[in-house]
PDB file of N, CA and C in Angstrom:
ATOM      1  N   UNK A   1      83.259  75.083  70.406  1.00  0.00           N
ATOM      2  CA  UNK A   1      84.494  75.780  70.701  1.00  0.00           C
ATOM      3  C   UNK A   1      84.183  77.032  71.525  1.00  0.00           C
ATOM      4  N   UNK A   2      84.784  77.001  72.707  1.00  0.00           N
ATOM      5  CA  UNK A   2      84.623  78.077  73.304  1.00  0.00           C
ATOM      6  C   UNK A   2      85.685  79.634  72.720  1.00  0.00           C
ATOM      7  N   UNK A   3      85.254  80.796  72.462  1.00  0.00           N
ATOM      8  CA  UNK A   3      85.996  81.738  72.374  1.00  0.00           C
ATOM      9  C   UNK A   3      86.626  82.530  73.289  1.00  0.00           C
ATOM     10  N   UNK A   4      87.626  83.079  72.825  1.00  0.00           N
ATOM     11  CA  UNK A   4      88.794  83.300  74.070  1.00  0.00           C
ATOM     12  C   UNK A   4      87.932  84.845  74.554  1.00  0.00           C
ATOM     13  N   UNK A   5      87.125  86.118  74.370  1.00  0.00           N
ATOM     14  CA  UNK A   5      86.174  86.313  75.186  1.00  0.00           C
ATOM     15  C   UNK A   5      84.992  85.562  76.329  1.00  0.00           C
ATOM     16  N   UNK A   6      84.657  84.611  76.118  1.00  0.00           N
ATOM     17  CA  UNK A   6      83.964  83.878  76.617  1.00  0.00           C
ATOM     18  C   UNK A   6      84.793  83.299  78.092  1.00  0.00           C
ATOM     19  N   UNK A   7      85.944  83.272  77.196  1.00  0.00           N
ATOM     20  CA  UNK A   7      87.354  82.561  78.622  1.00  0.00           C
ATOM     21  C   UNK A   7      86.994  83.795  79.592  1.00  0.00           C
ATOM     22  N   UNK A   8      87.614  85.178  78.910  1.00  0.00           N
ATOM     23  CA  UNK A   8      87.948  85.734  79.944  1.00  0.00           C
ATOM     24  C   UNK A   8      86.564  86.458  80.855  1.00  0.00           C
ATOM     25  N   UNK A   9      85.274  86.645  79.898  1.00  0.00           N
ATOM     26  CA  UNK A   9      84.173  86.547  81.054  1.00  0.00           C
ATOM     27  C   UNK A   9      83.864  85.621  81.896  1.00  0.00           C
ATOM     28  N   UNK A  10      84.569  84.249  82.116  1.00  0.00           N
ATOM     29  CA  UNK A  10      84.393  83.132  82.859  1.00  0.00           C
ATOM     30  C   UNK A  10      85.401  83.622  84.001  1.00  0.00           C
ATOM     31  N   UNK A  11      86.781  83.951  83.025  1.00  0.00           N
ATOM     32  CA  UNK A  11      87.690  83.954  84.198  1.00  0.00           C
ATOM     33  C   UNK A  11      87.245  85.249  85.119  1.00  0.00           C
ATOM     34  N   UNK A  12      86.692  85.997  84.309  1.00  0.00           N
ATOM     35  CA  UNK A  12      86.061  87.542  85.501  1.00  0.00           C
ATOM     36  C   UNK A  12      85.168  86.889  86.416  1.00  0.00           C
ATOM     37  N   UNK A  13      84.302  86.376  86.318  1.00  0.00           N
ATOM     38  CA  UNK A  13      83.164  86.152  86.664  1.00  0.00           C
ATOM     39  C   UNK A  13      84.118  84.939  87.974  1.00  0.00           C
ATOM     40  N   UNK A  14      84.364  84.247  87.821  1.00  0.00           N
ATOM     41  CA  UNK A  14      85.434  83.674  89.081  1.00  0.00           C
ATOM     42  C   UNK A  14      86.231  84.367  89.840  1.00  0.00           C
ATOM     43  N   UNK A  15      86.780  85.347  89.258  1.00  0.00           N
ATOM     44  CA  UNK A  15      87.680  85.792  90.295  1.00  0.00           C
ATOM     45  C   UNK A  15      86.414  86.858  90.986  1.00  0.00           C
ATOM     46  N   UNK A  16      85.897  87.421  90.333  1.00  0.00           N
ATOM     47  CA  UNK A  16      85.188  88.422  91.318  1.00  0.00           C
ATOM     48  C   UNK A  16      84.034  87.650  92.576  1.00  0.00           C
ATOM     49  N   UNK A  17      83.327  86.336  91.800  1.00  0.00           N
ATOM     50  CA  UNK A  17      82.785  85.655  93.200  1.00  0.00           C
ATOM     51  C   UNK A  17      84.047  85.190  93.997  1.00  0.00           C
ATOM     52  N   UNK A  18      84.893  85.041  94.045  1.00  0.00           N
ATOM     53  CA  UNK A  18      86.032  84.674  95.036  1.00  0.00           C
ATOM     54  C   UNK A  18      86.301  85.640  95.615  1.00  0.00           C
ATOM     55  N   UNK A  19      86.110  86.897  94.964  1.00  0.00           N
ATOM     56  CA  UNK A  19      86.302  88.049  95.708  1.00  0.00           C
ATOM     57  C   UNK A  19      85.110  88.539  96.687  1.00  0.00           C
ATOM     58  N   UNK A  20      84.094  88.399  96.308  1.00  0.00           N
ATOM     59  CA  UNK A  20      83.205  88.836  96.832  1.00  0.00           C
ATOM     60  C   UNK A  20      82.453  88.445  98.078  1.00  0.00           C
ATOM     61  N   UNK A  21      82.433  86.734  98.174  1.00  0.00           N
ATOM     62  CA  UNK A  21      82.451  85.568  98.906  1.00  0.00           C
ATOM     63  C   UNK A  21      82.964  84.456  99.789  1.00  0.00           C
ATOM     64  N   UNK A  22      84.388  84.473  99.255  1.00  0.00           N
ATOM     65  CA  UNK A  22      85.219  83.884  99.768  1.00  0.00           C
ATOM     66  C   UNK A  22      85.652  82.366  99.398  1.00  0.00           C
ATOM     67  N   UNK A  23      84.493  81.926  98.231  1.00  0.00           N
ATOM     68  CA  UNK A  23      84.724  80.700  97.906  1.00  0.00           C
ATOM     69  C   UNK A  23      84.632  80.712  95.775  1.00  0.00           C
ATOM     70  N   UNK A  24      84.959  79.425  95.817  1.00  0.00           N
ATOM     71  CA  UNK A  24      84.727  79.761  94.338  1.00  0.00           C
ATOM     72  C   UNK A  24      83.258  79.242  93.826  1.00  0.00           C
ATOM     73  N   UNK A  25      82.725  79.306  92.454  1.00  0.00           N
ATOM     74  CA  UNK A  25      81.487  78.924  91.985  1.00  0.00           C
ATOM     75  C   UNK A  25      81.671  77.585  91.446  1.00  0.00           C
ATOM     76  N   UNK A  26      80.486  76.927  91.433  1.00  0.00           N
ATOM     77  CA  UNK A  26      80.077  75.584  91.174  1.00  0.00           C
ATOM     78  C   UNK A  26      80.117  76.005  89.605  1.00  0.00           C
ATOM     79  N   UNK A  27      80.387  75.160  88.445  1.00  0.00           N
ATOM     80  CA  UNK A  27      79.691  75.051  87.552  1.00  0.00           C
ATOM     81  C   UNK A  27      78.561  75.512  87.326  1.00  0.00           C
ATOM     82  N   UNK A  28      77.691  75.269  87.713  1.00  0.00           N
ATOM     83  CA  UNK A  28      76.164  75.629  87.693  1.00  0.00           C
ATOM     84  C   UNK A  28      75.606  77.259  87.862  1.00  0.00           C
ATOM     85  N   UNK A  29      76.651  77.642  88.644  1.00  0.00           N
ATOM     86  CA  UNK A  29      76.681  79.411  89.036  1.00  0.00           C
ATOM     87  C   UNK A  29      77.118  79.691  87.773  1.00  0.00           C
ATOM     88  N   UNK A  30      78.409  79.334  87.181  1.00  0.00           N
ATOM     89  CA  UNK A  30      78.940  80.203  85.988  1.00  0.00           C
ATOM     90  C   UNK A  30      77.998  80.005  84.914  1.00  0.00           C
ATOM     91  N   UNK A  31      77.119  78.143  84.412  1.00  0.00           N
ATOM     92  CA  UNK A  31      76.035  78.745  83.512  1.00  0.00           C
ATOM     93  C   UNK A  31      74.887  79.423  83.751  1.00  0.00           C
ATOM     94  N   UNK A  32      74.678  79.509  84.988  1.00  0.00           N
ATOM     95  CA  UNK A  32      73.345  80.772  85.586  1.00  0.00           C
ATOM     96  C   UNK A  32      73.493  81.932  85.209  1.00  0.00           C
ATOM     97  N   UNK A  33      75.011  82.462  85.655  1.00  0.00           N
ATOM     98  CA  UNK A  33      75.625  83.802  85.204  1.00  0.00           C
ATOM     99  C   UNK A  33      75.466  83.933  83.601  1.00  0.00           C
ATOM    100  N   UNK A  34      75.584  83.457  82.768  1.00  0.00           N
ATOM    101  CA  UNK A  34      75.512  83.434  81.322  1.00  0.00           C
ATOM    102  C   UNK A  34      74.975  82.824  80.717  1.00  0.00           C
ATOM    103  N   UNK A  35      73.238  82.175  81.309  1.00  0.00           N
ATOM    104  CA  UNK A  35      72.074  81.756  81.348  1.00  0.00           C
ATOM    105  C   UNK A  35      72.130  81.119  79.648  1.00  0.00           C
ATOM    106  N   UNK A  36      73.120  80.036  80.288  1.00  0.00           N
ATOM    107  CA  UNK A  36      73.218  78.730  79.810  1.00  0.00           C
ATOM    108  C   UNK A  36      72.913  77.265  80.439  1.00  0.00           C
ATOM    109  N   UNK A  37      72.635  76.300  79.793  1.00  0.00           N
ATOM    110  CA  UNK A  37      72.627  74.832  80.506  1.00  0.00           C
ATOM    111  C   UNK A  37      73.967  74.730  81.059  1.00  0.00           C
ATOM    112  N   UNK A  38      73.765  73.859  82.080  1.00  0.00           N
ATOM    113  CA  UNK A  38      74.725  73.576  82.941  1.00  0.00           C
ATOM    114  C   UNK A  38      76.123  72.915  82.402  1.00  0.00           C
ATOM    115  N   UNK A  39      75.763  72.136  81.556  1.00  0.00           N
ATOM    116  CA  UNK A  39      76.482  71.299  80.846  1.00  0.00           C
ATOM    117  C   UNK A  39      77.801  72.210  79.750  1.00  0.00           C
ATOM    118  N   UNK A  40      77.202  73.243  79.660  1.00  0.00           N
ATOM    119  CA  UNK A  40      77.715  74.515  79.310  1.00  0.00           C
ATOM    120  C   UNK A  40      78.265  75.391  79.526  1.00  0.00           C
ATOM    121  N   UNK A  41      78.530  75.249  81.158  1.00  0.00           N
ATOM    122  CA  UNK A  41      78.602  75.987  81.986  1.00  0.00           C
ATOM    123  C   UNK A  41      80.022  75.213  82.346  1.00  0.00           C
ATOM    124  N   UNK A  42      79.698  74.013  82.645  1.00  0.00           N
ATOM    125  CA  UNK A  42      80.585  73.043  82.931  1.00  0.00           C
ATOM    126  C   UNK A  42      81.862  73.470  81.662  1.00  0.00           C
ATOM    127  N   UNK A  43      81.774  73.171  80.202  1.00  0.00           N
ATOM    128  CA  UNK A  43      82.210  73.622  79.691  1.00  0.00           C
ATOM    129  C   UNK A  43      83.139  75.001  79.155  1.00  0.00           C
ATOM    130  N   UNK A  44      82.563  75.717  79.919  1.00  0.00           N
ATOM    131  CA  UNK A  44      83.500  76.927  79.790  1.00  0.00           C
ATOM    132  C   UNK A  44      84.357  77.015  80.867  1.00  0.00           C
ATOM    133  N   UNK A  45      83.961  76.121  82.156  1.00  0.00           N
ATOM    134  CA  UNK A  45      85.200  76.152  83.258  1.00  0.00           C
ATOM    135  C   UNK A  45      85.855  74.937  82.936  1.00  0.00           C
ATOM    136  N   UNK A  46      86.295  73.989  82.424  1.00  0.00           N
ATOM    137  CA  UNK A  46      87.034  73.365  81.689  1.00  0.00           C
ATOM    138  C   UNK A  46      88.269  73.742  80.654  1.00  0.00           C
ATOM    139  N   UNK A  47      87.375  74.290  79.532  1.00  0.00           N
ATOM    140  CA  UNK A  47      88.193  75.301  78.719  1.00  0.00           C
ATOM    141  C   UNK A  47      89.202  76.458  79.525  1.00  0.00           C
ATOM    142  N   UNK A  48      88.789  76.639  80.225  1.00  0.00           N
ATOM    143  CA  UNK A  48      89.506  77.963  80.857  1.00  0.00           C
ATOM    144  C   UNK A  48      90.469  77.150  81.442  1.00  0.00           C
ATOM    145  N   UNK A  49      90.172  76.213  82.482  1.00  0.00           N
ATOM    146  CA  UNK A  49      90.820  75.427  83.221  1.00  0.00           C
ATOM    147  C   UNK A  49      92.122  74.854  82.409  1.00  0.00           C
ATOM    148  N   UNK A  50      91.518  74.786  81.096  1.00  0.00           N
ATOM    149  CA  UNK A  50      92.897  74.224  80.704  1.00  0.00           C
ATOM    150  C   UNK A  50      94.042  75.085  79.918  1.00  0.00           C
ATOM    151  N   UNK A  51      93.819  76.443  79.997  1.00  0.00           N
ATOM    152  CA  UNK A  51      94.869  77.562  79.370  1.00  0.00           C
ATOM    153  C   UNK A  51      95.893  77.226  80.417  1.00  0.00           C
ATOM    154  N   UNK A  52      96.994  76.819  80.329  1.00  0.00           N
ATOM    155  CA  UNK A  52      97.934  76.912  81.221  1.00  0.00           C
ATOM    156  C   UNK A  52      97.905  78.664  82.123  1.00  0.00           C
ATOM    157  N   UNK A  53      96.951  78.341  82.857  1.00  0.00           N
ATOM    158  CA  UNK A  53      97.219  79.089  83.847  1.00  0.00           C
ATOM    159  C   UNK A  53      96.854  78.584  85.459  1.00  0.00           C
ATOM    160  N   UNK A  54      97.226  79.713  86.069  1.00  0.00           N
ATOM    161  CA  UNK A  54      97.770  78.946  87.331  1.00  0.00           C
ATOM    162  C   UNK A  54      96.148  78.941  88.214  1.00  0.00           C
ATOM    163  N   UNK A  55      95.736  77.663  87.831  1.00  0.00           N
ATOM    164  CA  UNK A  55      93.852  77.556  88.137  1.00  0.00           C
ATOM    165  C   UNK A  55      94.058  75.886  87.632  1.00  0.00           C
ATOM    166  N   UNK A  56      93.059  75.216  88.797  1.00  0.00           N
ATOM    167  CA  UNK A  56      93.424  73.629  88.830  1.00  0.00           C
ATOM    168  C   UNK A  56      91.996  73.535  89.711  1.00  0.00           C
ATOM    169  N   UNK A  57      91.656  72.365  89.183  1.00  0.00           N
ATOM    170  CA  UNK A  57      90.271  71.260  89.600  1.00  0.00           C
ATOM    171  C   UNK A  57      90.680  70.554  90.585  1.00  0.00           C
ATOM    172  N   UNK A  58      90.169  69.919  91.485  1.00  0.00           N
ATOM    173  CA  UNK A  58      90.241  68.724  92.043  1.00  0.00           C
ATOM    174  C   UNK A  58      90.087  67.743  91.512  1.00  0.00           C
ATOM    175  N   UNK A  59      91.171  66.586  91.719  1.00  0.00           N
ATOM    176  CA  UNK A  59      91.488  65.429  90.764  1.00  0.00           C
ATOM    177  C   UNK A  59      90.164  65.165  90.947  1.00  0.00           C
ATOM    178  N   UNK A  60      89.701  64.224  89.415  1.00  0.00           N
ATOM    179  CA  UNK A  60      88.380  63.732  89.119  1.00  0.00           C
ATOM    180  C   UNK A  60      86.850  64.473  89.701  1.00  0.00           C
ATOM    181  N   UNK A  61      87.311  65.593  89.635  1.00  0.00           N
ATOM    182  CA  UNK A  61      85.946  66.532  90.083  1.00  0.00           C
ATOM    183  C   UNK A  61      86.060  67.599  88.957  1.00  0.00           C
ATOM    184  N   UNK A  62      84.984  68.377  89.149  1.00  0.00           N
ATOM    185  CA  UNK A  62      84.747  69.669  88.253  1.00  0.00           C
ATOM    186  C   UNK A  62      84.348  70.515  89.365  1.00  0.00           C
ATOM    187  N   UNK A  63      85.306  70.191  90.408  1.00  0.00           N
ATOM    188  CA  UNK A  63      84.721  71.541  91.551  1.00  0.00           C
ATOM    189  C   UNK A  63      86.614  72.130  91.824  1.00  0.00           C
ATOM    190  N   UNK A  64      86.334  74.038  91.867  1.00  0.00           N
ATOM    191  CA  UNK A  64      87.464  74.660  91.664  1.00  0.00           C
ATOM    192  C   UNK A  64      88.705  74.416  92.599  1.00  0.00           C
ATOM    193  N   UNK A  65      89.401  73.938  92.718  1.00  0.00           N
ATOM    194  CA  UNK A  65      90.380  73.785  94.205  1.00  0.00           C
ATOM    195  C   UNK A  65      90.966  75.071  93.710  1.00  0.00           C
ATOM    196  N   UNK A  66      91.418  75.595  92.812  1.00  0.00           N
ATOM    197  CA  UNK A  66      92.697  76.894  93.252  1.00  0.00           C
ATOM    198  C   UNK A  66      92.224  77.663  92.039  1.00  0.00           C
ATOM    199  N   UNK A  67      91.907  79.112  92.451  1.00  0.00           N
ATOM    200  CA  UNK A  67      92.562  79.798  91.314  1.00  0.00           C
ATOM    201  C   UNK A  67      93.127  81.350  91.582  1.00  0.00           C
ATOM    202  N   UNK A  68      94.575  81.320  90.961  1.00  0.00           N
ATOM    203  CA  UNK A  68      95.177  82.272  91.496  1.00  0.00           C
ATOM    204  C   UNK A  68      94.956  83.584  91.679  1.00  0.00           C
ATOM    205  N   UNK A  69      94.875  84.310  92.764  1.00  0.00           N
ATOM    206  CA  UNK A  69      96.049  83.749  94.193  1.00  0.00           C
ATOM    207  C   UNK A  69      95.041  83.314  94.868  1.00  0.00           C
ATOM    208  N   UNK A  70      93.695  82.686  94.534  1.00  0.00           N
ATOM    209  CA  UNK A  70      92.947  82.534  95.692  1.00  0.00           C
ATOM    210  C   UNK A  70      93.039  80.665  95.799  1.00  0.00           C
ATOM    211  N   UNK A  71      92.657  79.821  96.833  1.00  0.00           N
ATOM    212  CA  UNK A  71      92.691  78.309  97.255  1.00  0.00           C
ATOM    213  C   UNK A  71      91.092  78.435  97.480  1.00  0.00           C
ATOM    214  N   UNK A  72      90.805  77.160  97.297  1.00  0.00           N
ATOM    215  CA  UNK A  72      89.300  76.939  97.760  1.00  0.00           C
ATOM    216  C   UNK A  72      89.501  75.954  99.223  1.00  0.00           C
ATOM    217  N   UNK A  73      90.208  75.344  99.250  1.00  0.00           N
ATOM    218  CA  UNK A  73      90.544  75.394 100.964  1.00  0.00           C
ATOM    219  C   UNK A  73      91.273  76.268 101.763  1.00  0.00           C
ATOM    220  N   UNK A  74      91.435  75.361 102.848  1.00  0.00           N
ATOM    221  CA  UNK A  74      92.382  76.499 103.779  1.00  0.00           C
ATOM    222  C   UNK A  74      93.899  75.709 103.281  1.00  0.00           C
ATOM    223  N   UNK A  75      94.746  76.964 103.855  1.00  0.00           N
ATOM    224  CA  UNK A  75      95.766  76.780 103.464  1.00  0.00           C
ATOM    225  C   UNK A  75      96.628  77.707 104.470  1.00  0.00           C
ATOM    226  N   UNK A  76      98.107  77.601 105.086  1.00  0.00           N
ATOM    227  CA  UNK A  76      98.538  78.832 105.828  1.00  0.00           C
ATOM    228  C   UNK A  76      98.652  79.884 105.227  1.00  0.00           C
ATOM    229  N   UNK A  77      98.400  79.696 104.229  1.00  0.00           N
ATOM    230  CA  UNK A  77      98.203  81.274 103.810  1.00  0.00           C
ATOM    231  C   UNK A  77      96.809  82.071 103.800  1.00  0.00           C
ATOM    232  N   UNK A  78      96.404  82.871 104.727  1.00  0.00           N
ATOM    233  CA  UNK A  78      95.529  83.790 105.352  1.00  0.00           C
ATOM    234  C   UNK A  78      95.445  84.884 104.531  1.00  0.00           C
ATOM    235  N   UNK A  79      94.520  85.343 103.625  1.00  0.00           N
ATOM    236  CA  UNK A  79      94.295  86.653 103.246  1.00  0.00           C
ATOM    237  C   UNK A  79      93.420  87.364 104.125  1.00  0.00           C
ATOM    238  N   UNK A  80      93.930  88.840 104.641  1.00  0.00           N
ATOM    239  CA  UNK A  80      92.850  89.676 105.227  1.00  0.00           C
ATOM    240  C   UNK A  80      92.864  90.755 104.895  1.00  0.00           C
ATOM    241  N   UNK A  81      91.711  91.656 104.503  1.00  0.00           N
ATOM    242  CA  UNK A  81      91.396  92.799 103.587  1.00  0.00           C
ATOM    243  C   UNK A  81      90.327  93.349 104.585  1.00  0.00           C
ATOM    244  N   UNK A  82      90.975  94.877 105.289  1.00  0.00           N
ATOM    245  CA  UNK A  82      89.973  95.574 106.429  1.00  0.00           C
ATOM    246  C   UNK A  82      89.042  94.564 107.155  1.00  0.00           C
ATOM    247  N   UNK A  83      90.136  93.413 108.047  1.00  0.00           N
ATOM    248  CA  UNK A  83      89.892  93.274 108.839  1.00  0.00           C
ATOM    249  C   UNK A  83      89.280  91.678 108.540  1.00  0.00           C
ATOM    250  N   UNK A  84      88.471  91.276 107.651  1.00  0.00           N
ATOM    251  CA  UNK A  84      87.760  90.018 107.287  1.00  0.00           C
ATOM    252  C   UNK A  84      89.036  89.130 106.765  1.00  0.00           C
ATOM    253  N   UNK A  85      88.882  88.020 107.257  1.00  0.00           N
ATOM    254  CA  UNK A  85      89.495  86.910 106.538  1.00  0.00           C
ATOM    255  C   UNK A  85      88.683  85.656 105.810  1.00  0.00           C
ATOM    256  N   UNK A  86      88.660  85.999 104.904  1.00  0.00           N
ATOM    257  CA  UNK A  86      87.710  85.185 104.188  1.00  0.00           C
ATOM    258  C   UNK A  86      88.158  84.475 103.106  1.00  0.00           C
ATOM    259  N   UNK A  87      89.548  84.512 102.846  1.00  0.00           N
ATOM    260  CA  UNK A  87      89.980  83.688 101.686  1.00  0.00           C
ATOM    261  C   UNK A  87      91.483  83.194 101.784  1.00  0.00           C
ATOM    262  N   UNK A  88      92.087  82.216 101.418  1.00  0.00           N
ATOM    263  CA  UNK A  88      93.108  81.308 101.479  1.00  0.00           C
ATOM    264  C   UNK A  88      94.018  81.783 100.046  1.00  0.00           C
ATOM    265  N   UNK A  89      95.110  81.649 100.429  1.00  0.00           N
ATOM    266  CA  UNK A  89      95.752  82.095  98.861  1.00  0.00           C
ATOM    267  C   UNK A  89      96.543  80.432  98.445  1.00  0.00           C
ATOM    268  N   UNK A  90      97.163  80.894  97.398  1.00  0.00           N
ATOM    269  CA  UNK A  90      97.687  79.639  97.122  1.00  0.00           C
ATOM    270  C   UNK A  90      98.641  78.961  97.564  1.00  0.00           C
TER     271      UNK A  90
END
């Protein structure tokens, strides 16, 4: 059972590489970050994934397509922050 701290250091830990990068993390980044097995890792973005909030997988993948306000593709919606455009909103 994952604990609802655990959620929200997952959910930090996502939004700030989206912030920082422009894309979201693999599974494998979030159990690196909290130097766990992968499988574990996998697991806590699942759990999170499934709090009804506005954050969604790609059908039959465990790779991030959206989490709000950021898209892991492009999308017409253009975010730009001093000048860089580096991230898609939802």
């Amino acid at each position: 059972m994952v604990t609802a701290q655990q959620k929200d250091r997952t959910y930090h830990y996502i939004l700030e590489t989206f912030i920082k990068r422009g894309y979201a993390p693999h599974y494998t980044e979030i159990a690196g970050e909290f130097s766990v097995h992968p499988e574990e890792g996998k697991k806590l973005l699942h759990e999170l994934m499934s709090c009804n909030l506005p954050v969604w997988l790609y059908p039959g993948t465990d790779l991030i397509a959206s989490f709000a306000p950021f898209n892991n593709q492009p999308t017409q919606y253009r975010i730009t922050v001093d000048g860089q455009q580096k991230w898609f909103a939802q």
